[in-house]
PDB file of N, CA and C in Angstrom:
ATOM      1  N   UNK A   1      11.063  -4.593 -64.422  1.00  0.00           N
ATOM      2  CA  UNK A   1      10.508  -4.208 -65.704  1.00  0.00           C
ATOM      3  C   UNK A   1      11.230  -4.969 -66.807  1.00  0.00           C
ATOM      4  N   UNK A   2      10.554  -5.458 -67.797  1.00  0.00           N
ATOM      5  CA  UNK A   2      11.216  -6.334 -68.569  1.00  0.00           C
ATOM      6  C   UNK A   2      12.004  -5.547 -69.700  1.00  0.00           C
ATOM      7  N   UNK A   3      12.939  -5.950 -70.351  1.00  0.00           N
ATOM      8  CA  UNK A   3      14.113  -5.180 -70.922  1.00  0.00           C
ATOM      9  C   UNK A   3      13.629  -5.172 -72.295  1.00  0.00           C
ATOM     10  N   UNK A   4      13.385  -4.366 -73.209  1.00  0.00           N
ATOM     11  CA  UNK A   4      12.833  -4.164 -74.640  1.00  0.00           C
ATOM     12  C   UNK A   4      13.568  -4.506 -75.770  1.00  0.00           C
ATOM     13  N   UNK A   5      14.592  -3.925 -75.660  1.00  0.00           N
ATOM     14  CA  UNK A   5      15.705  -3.672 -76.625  1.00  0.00           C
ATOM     15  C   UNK A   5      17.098  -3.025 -75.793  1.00  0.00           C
ATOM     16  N   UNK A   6      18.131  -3.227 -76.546  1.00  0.00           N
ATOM     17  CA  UNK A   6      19.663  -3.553 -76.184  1.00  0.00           C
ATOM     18  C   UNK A   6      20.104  -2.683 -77.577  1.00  0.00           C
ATOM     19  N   UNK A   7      20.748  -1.344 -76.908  1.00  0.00           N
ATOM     20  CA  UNK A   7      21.774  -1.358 -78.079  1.00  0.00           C
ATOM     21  C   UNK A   7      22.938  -0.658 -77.809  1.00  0.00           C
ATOM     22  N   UNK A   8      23.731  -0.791 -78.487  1.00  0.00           N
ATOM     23  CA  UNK A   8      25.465  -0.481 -78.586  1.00  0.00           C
ATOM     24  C   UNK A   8      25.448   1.034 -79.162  1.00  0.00           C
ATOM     25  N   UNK A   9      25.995   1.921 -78.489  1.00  0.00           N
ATOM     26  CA  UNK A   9      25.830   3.148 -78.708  1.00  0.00           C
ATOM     27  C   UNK A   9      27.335   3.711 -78.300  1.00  0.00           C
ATOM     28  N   UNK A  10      28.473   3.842 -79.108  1.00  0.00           N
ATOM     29  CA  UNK A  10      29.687   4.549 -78.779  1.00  0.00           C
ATOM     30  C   UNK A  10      30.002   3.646 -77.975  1.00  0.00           C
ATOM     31  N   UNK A  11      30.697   3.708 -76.765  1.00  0.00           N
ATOM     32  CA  UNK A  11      31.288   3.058 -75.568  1.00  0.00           C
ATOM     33  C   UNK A  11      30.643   2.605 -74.686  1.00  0.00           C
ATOM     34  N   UNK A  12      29.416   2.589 -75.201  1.00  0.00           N
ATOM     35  CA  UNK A  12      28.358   2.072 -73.990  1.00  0.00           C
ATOM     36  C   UNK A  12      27.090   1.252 -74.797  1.00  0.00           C
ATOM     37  N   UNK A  13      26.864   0.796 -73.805  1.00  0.00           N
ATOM     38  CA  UNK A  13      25.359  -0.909 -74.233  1.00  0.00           C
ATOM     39  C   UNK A  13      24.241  -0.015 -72.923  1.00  0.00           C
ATOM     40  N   UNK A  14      23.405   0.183 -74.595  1.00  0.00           N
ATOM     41  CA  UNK A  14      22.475   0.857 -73.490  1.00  0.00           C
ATOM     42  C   UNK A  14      21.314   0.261 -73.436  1.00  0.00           C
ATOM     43  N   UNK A  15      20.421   0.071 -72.029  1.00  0.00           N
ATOM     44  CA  UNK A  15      19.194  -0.995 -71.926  1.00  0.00           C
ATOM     45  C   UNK A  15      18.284  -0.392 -71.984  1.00  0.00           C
ATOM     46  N   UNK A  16      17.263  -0.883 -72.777  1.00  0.00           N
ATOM     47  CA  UNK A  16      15.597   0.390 -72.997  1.00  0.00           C
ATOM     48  C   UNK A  16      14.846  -0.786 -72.200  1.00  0.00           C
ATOM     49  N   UNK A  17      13.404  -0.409 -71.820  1.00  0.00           N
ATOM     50  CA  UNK A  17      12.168  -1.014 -71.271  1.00  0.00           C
ATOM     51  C   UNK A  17      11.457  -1.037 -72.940  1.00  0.00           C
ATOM     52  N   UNK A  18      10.409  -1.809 -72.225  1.00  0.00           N
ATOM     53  CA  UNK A  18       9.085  -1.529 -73.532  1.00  0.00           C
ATOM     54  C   UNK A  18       8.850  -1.268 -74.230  1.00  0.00           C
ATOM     55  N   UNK A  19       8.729   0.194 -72.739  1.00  0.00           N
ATOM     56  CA  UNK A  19       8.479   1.786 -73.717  1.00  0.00           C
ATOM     57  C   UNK A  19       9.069   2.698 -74.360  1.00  0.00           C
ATOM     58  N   UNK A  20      10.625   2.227 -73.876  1.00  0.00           N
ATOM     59  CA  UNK A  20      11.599   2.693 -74.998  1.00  0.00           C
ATOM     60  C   UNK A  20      12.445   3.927 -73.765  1.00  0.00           C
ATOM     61  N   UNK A  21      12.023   3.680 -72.512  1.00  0.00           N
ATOM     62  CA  UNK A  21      12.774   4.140 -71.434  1.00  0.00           C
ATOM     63  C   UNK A  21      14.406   3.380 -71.123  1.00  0.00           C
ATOM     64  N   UNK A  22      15.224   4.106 -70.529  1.00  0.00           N
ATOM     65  CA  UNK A  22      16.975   3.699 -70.847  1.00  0.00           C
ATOM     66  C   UNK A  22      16.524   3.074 -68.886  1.00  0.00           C
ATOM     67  N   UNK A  23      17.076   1.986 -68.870  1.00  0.00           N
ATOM     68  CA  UNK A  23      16.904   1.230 -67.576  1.00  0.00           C
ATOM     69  C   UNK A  23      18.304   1.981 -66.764  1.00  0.00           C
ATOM     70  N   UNK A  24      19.150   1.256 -67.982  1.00  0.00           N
ATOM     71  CA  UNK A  24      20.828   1.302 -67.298  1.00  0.00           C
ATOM     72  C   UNK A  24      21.710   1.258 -68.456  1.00  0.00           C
ATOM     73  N   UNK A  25      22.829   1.719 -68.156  1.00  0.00           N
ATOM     74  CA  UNK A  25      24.089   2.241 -69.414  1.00  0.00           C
ATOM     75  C   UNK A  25      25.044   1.278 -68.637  1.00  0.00           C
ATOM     76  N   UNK A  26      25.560   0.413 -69.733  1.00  0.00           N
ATOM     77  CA  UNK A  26      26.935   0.325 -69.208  1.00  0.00           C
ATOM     78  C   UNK A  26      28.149   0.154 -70.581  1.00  0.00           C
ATOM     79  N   UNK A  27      29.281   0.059 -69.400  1.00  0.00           N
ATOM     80  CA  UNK A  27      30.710   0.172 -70.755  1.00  0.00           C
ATOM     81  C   UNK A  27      30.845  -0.906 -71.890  1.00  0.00           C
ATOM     82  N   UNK A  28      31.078  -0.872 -72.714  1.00  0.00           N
ATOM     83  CA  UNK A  28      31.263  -2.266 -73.304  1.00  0.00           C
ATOM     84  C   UNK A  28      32.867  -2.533 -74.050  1.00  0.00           C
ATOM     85  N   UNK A  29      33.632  -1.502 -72.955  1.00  0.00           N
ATOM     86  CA  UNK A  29      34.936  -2.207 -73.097  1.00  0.00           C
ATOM     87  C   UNK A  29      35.413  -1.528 -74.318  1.00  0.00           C
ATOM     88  N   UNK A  30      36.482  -1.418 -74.795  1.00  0.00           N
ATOM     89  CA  UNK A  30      37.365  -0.756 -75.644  1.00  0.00           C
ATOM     90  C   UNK A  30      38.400  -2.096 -76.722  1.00  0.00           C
ATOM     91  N   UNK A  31      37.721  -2.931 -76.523  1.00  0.00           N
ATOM     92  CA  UNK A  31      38.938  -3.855 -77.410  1.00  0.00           C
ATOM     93  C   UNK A  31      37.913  -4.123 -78.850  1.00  0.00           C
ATOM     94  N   UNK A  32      37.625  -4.570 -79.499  1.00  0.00           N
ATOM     95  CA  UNK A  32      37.067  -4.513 -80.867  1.00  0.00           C
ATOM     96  C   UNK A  32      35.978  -6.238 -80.387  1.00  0.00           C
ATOM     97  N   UNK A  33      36.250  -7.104 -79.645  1.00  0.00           N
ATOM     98  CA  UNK A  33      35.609  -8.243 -79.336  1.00  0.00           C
ATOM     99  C   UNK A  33      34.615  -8.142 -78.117  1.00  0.00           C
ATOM    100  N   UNK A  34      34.694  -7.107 -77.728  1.00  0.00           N
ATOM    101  CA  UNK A  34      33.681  -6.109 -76.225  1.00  0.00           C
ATOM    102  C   UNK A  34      32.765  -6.029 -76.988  1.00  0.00           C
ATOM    103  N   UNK A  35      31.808  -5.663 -75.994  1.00  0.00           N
ATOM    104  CA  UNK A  35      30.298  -5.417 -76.046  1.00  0.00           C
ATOM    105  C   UNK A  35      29.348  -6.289 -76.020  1.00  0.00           C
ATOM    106  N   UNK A  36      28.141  -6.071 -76.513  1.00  0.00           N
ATOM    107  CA  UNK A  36      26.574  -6.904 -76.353  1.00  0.00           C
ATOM    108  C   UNK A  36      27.429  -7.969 -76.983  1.00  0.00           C
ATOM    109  N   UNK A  37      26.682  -9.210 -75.607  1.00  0.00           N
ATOM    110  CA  UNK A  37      26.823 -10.555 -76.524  1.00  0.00           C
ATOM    111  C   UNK A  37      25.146 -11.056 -76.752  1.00  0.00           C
ATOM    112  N   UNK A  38      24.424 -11.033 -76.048  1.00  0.00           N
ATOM    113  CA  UNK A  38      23.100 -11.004 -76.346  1.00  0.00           C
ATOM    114  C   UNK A  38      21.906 -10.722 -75.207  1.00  0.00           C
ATOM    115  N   UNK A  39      21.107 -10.374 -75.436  1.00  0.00           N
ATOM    116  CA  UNK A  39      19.728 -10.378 -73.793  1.00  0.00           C
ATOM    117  C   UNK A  39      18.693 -10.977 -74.504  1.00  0.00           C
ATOM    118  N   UNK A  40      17.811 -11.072 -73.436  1.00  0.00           N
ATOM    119  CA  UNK A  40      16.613 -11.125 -72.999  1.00  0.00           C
ATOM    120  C   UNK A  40      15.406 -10.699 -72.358  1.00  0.00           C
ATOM    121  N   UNK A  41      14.633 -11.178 -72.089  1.00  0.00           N
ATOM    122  CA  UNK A  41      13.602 -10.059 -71.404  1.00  0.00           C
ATOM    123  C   UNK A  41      14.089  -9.691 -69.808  1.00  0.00           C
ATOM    124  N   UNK A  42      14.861 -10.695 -69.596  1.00  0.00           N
ATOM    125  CA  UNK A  42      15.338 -10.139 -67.777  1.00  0.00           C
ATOM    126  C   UNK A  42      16.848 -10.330 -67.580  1.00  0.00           C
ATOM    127  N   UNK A  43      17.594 -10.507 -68.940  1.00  0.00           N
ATOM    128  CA  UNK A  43      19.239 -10.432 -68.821  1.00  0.00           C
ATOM    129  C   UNK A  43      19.779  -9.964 -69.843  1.00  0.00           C
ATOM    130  N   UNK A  44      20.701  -9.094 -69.676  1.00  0.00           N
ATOM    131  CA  UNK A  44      22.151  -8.783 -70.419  1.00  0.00           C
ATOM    132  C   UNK A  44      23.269  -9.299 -70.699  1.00  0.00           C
ATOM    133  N   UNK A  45      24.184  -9.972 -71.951  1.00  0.00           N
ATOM    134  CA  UNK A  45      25.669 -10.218 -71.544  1.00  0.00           C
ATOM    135  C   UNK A  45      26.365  -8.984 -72.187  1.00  0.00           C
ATOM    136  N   UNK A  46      27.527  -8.656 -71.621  1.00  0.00           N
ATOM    137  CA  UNK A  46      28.082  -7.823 -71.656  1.00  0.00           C
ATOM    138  C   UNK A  46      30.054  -8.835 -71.916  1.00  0.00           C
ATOM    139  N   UNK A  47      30.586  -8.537 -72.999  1.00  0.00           N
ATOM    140  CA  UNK A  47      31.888  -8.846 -72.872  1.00  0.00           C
ATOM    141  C   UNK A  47      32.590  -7.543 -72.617  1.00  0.00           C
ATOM    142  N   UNK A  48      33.715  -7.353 -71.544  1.00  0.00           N
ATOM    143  CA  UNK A  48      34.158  -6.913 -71.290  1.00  0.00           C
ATOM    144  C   UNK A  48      36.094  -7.128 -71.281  1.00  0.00           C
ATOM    145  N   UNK A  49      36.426  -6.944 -71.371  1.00  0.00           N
ATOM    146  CA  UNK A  49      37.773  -7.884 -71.490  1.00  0.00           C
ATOM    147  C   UNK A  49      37.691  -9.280 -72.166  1.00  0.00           C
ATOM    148  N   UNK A  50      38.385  -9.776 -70.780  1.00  0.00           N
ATOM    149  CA  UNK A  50      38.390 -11.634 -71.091  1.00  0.00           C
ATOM    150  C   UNK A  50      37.367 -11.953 -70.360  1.00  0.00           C
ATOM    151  N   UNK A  51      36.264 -10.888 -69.391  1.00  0.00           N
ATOM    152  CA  UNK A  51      35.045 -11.720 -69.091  1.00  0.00           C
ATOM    153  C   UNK A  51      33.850 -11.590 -69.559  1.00  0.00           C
ATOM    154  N   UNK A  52      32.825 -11.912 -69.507  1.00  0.00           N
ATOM    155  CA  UNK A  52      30.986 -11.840 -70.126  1.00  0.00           C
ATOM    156  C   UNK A  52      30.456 -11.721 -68.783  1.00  0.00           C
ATOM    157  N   UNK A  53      29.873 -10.343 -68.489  1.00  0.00           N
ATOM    158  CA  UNK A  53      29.255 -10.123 -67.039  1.00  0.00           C
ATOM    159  C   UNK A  53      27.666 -10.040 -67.779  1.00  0.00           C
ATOM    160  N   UNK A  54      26.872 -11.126 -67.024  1.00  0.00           N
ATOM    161  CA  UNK A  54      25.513 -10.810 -67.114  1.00  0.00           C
ATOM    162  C   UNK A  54      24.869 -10.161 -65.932  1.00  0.00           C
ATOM    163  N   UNK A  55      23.878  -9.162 -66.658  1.00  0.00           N
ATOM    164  CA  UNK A  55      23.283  -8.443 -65.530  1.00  0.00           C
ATOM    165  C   UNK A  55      21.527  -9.007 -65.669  1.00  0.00           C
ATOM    166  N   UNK A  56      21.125  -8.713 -64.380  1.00  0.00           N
ATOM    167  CA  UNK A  56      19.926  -8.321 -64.719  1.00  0.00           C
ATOM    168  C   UNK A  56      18.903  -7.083 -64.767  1.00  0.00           C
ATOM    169  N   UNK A  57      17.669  -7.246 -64.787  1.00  0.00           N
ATOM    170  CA  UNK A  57      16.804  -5.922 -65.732  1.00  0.00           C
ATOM    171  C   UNK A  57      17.295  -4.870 -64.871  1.00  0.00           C
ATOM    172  N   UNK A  58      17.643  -5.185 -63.868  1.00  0.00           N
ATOM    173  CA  UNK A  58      17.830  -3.417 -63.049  1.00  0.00           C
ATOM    174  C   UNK A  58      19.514  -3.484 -63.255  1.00  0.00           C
ATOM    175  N   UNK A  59      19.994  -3.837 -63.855  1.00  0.00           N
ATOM    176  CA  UNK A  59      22.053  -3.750 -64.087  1.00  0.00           C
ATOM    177  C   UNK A  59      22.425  -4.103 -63.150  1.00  0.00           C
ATOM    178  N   UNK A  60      22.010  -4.950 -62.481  1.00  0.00           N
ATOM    179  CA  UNK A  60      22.611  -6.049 -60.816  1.00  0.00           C
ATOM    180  C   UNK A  60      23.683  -6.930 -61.793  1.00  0.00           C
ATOM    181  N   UNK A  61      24.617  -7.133 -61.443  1.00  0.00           N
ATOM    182  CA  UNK A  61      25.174  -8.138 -61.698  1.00  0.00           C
ATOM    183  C   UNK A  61      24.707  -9.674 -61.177  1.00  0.00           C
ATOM    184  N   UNK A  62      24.647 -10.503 -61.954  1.00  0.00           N
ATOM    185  CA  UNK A  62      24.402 -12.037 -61.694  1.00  0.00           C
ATOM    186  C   UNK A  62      25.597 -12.682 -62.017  1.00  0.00           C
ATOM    187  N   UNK A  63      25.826 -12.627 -62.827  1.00  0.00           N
ATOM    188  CA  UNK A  63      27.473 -13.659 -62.161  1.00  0.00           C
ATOM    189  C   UNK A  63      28.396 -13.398 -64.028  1.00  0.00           C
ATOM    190  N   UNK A  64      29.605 -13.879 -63.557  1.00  0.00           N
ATOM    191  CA  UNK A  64      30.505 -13.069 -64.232  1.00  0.00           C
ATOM    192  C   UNK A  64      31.433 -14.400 -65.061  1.00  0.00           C
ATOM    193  N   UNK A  65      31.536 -14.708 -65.975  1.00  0.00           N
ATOM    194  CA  UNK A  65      32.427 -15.722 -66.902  1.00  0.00           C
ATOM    195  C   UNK A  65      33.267 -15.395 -67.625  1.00  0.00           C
ATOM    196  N   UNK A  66      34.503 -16.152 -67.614  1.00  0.00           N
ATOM    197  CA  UNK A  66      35.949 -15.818 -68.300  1.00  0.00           C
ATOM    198  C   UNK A  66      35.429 -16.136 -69.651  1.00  0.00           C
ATOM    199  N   UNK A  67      35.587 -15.149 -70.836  1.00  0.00           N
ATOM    200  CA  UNK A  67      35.365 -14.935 -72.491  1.00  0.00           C
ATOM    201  C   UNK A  67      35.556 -16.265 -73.109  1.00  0.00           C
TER     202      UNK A  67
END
């Protein structure tokens, strides 16, 4: 299902569909440079520490890069 909108909510990056359904939640880290780095219709980046984990539409991880 393709990913709608992305947003940063407290301690977590949360993923909507379309229709405005939540796909998947995840952390976006606790340091002030964490969180959404940007998506798309079938990916997430996520900074987390010193890495940027992109997921895809179902929160699979696809591969993971040092910040």
């Amino acid at each position: 299902m393709p990913i709608g909108t992305v947003v940063e909510k407290g301690s977590n990056v949360i993923v909507y569909d379309e229709k405005g359904r939540t796909i998947f939640t995840k952390s976006r880290g606790s340091k002030t440079e964490d969180g959404l780095k940007g998506y798309t219709a079938t990916t997430v980046s996520i900074r987390h520490g010193s890495s940027i984990i992109t997921y895809d539409d179902k929160g699979r991880t696809l591969f993971t890069k040092n910040a």
